[in-house]
PDB file of N, CA and C in Angstrom:
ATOM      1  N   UNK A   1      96.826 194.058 224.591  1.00  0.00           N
ATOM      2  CA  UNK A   1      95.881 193.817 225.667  1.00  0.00           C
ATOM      3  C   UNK A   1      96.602 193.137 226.830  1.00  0.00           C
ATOM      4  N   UNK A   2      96.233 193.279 228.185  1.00  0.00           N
ATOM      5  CA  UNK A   2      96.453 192.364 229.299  1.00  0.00           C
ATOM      6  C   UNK A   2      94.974 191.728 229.561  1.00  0.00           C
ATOM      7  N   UNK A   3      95.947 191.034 231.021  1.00  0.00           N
ATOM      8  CA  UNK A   3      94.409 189.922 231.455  1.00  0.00           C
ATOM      9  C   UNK A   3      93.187 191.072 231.930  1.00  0.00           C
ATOM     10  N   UNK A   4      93.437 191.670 233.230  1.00  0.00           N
ATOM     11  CA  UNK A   4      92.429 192.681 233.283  1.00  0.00           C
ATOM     12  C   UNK A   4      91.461 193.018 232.526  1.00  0.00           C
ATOM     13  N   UNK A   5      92.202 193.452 231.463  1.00  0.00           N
ATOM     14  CA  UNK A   5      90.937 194.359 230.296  1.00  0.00           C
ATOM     15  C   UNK A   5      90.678 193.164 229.817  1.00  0.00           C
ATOM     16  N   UNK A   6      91.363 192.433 229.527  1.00  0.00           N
ATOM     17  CA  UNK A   6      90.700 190.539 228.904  1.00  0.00           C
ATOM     18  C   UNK A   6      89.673 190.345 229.765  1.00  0.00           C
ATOM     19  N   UNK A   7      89.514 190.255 231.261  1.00  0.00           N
ATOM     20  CA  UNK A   7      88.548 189.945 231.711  1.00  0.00           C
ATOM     21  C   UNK A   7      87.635 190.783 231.879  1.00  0.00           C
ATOM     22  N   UNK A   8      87.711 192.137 232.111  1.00  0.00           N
ATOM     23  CA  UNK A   8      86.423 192.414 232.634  1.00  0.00           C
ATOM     24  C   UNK A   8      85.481 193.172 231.245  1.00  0.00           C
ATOM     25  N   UNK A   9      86.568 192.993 229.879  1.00  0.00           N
ATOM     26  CA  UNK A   9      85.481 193.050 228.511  1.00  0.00           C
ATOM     27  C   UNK A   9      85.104 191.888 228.491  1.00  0.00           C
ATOM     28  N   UNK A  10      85.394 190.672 228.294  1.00  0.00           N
ATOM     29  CA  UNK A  10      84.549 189.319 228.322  1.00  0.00           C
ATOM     30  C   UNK A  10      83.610 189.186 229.444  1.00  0.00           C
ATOM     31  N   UNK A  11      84.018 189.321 231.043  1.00  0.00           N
ATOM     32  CA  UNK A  11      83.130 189.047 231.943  1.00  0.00           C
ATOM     33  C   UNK A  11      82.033 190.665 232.138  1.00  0.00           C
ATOM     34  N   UNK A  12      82.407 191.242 231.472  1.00  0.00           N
ATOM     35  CA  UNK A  12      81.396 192.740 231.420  1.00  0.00           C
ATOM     36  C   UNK A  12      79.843 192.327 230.631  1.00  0.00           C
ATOM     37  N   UNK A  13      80.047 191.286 229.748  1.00  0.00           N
ATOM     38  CA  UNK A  13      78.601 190.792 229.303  1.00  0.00           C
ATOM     39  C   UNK A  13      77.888 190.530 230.074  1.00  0.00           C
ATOM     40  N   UNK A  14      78.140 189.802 231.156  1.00  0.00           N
ATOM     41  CA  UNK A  14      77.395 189.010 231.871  1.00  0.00           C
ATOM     42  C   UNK A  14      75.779 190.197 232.697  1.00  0.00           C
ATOM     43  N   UNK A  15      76.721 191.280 233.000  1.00  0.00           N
ATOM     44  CA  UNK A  15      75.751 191.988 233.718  1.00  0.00           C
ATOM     45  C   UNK A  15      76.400 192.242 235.376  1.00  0.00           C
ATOM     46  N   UNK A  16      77.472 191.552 235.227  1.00  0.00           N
ATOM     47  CA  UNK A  16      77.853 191.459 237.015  1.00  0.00           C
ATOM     48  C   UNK A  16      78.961 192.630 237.266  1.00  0.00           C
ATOM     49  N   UNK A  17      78.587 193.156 238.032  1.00  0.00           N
ATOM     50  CA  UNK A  17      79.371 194.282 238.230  1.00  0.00           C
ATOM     51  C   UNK A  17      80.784 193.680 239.183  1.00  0.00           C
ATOM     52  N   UNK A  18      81.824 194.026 238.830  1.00  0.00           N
ATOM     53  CA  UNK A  18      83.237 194.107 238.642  1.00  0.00           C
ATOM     54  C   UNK A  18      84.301 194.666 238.916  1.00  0.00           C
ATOM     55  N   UNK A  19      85.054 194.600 239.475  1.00  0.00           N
ATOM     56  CA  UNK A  19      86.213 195.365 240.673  1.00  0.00           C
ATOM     57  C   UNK A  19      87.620 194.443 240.671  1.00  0.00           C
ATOM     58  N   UNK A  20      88.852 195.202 240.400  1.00  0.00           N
ATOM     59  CA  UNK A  20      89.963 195.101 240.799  1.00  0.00           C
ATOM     60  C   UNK A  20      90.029 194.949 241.968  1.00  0.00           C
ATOM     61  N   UNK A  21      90.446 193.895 242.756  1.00  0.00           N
ATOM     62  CA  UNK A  21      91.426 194.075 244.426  1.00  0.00           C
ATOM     63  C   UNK A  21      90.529 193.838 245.100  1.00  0.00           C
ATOM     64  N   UNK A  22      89.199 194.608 245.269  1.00  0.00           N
ATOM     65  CA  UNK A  22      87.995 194.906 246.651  1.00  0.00           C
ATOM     66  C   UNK A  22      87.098 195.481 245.925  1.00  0.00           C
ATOM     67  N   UNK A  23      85.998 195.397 246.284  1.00  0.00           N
ATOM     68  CA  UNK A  23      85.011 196.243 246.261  1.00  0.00           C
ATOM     69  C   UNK A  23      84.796 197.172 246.721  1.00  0.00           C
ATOM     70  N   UNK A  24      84.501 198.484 246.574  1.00  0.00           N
ATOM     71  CA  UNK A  24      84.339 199.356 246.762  1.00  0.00           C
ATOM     72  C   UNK A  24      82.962 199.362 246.874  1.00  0.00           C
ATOM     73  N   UNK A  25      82.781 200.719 247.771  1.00  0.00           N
ATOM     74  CA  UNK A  25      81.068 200.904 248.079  1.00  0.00           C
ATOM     75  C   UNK A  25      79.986 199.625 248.471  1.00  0.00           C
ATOM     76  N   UNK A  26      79.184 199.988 248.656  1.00  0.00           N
ATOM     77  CA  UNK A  26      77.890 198.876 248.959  1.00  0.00           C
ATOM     78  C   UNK A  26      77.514 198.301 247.833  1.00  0.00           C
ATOM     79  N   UNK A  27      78.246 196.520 248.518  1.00  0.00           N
ATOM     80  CA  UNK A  27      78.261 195.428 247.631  1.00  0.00           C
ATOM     81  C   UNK A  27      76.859 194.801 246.816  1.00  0.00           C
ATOM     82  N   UNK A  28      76.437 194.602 245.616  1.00  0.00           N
ATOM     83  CA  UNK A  28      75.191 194.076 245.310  1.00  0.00           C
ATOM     84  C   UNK A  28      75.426 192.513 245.737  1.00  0.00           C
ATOM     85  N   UNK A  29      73.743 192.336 245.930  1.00  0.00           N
ATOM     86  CA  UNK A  29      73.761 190.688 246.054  1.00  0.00           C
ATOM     87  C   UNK A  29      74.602 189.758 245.061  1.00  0.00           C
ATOM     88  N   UNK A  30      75.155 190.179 244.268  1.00  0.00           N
ATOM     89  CA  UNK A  30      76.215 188.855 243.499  1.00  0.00           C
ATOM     90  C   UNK A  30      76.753 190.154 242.740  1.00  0.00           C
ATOM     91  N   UNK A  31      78.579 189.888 242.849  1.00  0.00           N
ATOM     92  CA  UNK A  31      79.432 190.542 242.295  1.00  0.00           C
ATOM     93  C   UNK A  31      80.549 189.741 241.919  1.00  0.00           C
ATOM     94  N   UNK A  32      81.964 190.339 241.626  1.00  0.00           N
ATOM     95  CA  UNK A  32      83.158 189.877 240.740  1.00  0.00           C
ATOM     96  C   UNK A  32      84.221 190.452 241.164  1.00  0.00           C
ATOM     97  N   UNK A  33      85.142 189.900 241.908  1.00  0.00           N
ATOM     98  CA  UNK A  33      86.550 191.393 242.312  1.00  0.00           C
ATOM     99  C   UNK A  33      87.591 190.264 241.605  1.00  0.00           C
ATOM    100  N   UNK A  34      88.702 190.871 240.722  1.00  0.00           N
ATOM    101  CA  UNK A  34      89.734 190.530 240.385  1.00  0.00           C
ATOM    102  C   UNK A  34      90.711 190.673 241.040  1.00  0.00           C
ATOM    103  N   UNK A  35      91.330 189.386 241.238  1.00  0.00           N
ATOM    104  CA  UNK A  35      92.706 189.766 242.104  1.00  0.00           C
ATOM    105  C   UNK A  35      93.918 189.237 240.809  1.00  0.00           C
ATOM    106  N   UNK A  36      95.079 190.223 240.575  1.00  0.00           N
ATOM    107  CA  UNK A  36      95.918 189.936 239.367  1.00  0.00           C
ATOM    108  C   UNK A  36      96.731 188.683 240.731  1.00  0.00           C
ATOM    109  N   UNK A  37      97.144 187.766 240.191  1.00  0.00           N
ATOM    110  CA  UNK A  37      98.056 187.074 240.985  1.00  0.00           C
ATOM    111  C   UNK A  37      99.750 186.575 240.367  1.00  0.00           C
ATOM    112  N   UNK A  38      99.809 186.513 238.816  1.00  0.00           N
ATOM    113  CA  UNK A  38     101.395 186.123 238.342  1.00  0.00           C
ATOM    114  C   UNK A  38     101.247 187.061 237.017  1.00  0.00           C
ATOM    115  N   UNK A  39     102.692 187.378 236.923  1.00  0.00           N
ATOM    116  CA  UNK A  39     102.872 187.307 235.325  1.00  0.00           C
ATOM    117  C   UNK A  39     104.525 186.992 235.243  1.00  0.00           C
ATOM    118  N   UNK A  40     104.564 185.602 234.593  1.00  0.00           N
ATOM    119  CA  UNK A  40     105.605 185.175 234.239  1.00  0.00           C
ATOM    120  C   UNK A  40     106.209 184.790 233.209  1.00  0.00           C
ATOM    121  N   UNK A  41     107.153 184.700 232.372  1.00  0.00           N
ATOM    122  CA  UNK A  41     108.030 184.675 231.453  1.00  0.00           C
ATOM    123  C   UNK A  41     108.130 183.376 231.372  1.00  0.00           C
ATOM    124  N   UNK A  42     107.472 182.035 230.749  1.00  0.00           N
ATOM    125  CA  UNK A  42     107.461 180.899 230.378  1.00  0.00           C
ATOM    126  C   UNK A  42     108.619 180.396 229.093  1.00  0.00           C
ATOM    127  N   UNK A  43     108.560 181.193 228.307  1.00  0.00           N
ATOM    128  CA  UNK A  43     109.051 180.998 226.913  1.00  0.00           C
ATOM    129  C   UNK A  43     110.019 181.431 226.198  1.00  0.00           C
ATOM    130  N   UNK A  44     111.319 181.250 226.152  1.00  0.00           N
ATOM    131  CA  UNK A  44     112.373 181.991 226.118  1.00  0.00           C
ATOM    132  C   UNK A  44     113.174 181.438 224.679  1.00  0.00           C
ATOM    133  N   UNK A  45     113.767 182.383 224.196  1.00  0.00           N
ATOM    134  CA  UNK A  45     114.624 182.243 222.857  1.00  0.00           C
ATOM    135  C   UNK A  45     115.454 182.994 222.288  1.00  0.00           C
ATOM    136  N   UNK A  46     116.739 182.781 222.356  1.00  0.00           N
ATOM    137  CA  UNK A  46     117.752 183.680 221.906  1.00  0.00           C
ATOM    138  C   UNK A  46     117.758 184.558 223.458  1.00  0.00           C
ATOM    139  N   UNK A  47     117.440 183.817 224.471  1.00  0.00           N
ATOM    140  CA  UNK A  47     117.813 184.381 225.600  1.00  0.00           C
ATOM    141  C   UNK A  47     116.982 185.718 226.096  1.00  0.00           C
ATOM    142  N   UNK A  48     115.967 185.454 225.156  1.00  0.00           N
ATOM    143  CA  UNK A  48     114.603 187.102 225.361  1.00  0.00           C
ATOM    144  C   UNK A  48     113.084 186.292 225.652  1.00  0.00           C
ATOM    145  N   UNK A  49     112.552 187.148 226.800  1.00  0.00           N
ATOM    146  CA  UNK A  49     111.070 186.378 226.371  1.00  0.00           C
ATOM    147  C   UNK A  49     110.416 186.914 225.576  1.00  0.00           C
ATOM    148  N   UNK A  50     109.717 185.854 224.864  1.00  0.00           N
ATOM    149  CA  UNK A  50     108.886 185.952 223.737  1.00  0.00           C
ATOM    150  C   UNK A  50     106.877 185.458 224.140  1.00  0.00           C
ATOM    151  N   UNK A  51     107.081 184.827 225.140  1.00  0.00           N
ATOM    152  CA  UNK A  51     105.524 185.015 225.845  1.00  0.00           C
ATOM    153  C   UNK A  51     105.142 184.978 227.134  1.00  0.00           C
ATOM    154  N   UNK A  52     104.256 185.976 227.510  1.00  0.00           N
ATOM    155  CA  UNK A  52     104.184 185.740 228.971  1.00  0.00           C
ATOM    156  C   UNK A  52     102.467 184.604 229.446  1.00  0.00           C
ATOM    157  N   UNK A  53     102.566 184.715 230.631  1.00  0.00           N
ATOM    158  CA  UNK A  53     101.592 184.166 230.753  1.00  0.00           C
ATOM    159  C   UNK A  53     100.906 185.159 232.395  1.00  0.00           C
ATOM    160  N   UNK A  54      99.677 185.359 232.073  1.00  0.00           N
ATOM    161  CA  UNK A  54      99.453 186.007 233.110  1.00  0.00           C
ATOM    162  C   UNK A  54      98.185 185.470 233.810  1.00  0.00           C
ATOM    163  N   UNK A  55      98.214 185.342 235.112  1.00  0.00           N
ATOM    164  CA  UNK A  55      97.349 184.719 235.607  1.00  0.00           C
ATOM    165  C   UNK A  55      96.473 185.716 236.709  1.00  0.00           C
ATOM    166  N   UNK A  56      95.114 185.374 237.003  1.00  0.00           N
ATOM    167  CA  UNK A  56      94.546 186.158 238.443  1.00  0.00           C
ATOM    168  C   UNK A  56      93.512 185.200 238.765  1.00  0.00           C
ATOM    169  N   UNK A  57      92.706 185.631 239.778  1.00  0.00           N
ATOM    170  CA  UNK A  57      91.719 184.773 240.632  1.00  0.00           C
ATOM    171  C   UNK A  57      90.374 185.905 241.003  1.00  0.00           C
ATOM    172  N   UNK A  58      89.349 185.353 239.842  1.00  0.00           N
ATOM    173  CA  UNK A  58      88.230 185.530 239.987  1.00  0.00           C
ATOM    174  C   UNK A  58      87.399 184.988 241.493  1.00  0.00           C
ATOM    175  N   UNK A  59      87.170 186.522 241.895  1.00  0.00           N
ATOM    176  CA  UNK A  59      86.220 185.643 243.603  1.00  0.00           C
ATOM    177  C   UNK A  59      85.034 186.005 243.096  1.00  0.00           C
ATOM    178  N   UNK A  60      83.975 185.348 243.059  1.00  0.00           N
ATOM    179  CA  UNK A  60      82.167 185.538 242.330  1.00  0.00           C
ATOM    180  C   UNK A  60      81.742 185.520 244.285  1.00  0.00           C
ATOM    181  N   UNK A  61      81.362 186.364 244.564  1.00  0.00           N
ATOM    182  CA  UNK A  61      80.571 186.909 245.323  1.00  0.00           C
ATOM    183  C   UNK A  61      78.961 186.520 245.314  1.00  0.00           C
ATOM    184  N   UNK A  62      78.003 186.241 245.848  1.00  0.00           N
ATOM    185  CA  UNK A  62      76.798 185.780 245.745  1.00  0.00           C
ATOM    186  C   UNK A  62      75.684 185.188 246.788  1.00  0.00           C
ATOM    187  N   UNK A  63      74.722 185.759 247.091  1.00  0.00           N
ATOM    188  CA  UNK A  63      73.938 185.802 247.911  1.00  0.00           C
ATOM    189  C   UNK A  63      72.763 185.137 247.117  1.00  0.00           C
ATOM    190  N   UNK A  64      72.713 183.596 247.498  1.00  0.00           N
ATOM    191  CA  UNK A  64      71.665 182.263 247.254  1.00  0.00           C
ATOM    192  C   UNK A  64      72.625 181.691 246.908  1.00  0.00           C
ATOM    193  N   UNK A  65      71.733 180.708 245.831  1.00  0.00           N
ATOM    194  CA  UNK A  65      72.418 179.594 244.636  1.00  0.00           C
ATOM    195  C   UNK A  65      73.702 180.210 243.726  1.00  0.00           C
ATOM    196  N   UNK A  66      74.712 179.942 244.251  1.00  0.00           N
ATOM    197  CA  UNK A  66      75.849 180.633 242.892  1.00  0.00           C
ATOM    198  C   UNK A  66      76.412 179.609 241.732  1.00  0.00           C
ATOM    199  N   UNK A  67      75.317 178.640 241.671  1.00  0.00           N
ATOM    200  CA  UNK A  67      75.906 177.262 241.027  1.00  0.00           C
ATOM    201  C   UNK A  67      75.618 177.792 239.330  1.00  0.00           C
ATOM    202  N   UNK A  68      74.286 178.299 239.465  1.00  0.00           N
ATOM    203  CA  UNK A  68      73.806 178.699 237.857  1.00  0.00           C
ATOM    204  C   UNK A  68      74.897 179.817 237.260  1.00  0.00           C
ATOM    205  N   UNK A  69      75.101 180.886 238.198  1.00  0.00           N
ATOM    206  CA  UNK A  69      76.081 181.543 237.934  1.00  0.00           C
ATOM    207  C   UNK A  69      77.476 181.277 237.820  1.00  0.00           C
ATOM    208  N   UNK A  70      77.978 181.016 238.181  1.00  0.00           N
ATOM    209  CA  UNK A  70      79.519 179.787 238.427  1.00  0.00           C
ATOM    210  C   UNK A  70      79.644 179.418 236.842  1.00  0.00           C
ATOM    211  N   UNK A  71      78.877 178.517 236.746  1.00  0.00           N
ATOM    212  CA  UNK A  71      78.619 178.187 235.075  1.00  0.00           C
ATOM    213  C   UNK A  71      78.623 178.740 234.226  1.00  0.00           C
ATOM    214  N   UNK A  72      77.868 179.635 234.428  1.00  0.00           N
ATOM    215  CA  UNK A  72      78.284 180.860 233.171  1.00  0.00           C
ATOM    216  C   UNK A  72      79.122 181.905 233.380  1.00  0.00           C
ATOM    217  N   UNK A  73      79.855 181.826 234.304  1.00  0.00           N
ATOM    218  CA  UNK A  73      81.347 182.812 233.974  1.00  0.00           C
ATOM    219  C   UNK A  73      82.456 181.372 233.556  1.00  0.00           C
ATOM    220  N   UNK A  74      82.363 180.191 233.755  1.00  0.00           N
ATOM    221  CA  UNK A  74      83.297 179.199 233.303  1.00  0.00           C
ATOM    222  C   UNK A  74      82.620 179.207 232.195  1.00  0.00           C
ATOM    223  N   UNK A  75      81.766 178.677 231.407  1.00  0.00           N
ATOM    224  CA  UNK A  75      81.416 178.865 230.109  1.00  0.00           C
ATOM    225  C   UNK A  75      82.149 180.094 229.237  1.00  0.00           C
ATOM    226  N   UNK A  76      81.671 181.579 229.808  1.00  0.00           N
ATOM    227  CA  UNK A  76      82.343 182.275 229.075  1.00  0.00           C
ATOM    228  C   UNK A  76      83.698 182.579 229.226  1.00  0.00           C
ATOM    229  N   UNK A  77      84.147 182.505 230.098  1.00  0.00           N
ATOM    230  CA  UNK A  77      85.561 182.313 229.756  1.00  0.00           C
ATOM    231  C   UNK A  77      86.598 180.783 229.231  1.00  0.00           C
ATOM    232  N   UNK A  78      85.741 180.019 229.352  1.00  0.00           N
ATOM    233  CA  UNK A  78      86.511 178.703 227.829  1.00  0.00           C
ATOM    234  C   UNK A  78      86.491 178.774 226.811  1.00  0.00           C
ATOM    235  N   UNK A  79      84.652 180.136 226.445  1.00  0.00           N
ATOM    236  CA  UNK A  79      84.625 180.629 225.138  1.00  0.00           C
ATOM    237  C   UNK A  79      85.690 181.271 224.621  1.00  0.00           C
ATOM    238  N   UNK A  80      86.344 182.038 225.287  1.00  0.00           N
ATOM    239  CA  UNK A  80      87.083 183.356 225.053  1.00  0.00           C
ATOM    240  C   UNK A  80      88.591 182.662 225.025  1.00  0.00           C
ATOM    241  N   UNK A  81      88.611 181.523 225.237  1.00  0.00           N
ATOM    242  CA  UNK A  81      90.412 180.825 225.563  1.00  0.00           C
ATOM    243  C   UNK A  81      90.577 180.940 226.370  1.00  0.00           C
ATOM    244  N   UNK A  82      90.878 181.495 227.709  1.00  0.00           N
ATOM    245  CA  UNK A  82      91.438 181.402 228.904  1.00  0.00           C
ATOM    246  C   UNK A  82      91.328 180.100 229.411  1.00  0.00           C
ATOM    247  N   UNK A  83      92.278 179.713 229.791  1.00  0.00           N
ATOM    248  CA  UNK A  83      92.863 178.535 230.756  1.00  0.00           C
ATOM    249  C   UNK A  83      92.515 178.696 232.134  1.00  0.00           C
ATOM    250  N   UNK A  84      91.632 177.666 232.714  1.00  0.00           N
ATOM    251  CA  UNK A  84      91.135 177.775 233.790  1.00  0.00           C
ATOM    252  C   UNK A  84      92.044 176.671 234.851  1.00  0.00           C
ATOM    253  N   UNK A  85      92.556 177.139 235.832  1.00  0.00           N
ATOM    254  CA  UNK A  85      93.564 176.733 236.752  1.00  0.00           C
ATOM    255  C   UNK A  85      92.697 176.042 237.630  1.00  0.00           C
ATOM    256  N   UNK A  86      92.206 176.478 238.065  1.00  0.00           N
ATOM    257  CA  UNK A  86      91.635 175.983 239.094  1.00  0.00           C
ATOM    258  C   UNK A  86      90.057 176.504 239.737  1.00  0.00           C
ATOM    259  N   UNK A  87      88.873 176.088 240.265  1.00  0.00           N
ATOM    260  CA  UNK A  87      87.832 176.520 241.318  1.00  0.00           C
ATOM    261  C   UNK A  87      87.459 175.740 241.988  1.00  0.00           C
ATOM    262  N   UNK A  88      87.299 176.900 243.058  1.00  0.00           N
ATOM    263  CA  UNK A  88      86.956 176.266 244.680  1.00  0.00           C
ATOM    264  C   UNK A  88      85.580 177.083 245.126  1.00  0.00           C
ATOM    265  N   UNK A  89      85.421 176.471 245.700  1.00  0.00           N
ATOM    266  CA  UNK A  89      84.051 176.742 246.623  1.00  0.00           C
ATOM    267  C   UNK A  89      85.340 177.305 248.169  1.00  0.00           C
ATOM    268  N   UNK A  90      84.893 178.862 248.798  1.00  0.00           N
ATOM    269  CA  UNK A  90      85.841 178.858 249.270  1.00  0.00           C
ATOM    270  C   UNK A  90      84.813 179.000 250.901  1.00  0.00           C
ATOM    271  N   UNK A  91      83.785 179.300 250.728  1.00  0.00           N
ATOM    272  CA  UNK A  91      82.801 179.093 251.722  1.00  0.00           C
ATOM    273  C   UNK A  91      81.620 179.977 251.801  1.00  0.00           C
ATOM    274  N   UNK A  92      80.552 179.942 253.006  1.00  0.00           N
ATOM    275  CA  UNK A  92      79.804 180.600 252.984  1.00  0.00           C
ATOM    276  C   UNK A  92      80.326 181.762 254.477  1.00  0.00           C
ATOM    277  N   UNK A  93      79.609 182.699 253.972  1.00  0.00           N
ATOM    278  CA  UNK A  93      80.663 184.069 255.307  1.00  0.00           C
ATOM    279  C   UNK A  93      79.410 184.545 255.231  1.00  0.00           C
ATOM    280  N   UNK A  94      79.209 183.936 257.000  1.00  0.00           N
ATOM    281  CA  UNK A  94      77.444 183.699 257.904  1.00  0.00           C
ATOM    282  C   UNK A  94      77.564 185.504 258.416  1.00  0.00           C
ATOM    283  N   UNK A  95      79.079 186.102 258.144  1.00  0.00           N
ATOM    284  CA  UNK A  95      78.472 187.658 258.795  1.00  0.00           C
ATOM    285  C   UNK A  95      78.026 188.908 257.399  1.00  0.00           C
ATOM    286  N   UNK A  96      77.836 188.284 256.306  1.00  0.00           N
ATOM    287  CA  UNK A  96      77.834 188.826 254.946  1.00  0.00           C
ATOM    288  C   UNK A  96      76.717 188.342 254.408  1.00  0.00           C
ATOM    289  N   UNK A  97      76.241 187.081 254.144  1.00  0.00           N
ATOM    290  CA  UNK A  97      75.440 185.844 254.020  1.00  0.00           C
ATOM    291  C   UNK A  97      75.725 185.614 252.110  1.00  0.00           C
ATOM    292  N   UNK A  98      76.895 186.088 251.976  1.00  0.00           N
ATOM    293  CA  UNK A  98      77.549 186.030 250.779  1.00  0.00           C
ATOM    294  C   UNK A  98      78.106 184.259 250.738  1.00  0.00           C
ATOM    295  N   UNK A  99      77.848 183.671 249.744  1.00  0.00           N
ATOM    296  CA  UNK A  99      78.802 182.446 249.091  1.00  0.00           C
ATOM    297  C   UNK A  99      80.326 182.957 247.941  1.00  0.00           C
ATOM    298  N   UNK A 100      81.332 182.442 248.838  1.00  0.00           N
ATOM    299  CA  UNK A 100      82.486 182.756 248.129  1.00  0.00           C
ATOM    300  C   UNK A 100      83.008 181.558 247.426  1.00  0.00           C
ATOM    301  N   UNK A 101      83.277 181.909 245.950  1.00  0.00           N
ATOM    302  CA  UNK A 101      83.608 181.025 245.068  1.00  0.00           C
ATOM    303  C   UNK A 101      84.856 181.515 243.856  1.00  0.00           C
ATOM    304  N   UNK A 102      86.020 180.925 244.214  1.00  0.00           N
ATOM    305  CA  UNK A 102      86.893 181.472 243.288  1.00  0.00           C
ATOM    306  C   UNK A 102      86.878 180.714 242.086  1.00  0.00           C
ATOM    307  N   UNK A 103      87.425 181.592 241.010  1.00  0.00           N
ATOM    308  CA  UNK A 103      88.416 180.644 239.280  1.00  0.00           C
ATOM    309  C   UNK A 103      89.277 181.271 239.347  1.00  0.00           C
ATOM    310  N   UNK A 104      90.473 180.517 239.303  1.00  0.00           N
ATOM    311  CA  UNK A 104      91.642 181.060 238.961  1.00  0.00           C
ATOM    312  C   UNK A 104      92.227 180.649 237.005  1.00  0.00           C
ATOM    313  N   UNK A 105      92.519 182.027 237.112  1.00  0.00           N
ATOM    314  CA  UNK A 105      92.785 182.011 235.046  1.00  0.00           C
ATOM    315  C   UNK A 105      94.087 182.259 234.894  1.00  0.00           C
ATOM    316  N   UNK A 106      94.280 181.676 233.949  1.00  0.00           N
ATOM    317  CA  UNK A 106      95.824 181.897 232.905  1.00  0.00           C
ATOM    318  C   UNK A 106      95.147 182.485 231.629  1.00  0.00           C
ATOM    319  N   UNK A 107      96.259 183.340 230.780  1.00  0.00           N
ATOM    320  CA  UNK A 107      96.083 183.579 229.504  1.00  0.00           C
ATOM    321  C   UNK A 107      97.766 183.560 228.970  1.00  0.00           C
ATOM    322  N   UNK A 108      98.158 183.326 228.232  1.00  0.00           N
ATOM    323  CA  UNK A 108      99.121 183.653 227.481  1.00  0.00           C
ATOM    324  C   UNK A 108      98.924 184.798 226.419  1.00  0.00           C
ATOM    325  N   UNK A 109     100.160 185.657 226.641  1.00  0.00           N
ATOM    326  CA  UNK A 109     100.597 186.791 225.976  1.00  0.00           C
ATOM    327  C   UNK A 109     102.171 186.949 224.570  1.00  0.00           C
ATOM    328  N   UNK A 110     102.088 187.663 223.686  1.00  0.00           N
ATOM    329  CA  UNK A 110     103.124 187.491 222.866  1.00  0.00           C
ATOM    330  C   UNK A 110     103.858 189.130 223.900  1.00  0.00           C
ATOM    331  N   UNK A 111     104.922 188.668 223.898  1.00  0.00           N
ATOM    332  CA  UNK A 111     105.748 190.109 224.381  1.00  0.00           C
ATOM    333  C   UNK A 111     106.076 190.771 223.138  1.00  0.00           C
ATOM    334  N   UNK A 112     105.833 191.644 223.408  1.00  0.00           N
ATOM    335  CA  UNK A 112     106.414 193.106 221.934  1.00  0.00           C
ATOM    336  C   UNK A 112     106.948 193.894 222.209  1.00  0.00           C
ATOM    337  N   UNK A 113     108.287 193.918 221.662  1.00  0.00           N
ATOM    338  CA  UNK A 113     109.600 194.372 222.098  1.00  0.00           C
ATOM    339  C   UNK A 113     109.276 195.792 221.548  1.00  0.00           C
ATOM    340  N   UNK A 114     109.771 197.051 222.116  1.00  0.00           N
ATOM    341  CA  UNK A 114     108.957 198.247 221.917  1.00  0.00           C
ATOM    342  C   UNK A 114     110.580 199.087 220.997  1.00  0.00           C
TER     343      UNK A 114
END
């Protein structure tokens, strides 16, 4: 597995529809776009990596209150293990009337030498 399919089978419960990079087509009142942002080689032995760690930044999209929602994508993803880096409130965008709110995630990976 990678993070991607890690996230959008865990965050696919929720009901919120979900996008790599951008959204495409006409946005619903509260959505999810994944942006992949690292994957780096932390863990090294015998001079090979042996785990990666891959990180991206959830933007939750949302038109009203995104506080109830917010919560339950951090809930389910502490369920699931992911390491939560960081969230921001990144503002409200008065020409959209969307509230932008990122999480940024880590997961660690075993590398498998093929």
């Amino acid at each position: 597995m990678n993070l991607l399919s890690d996230l959008n089978q865990i965050l696919g419960t929720l009901g919120l529809p979900i996008e790599t990079g951008v959204f495409s087509g006409v946005p619903p009142n509260e959505y999810l776009v994944i942006t992949p942002l690292t994957d780096t080689f932390e863990v090294f032995a015998d001079n090979r990596p042996h785990h990666e760690i891959q990180e991206a930044r959830l933007s939750l999209f949302i038109k009203g209150n995104y506080i109830a929602r917010k919560n339950q994508v951090v809930k389910v993803l502490l369920a699931a293990d992911f390491t939560i880096t960081e969230r921001r409130y990144i503002g409200h965008e008065d020409d959209t009337g969307y509230h932008h709110y990122v999480i940024d995630v880590a997961k660690e990976y075993t590398v498998k030498e093929e």
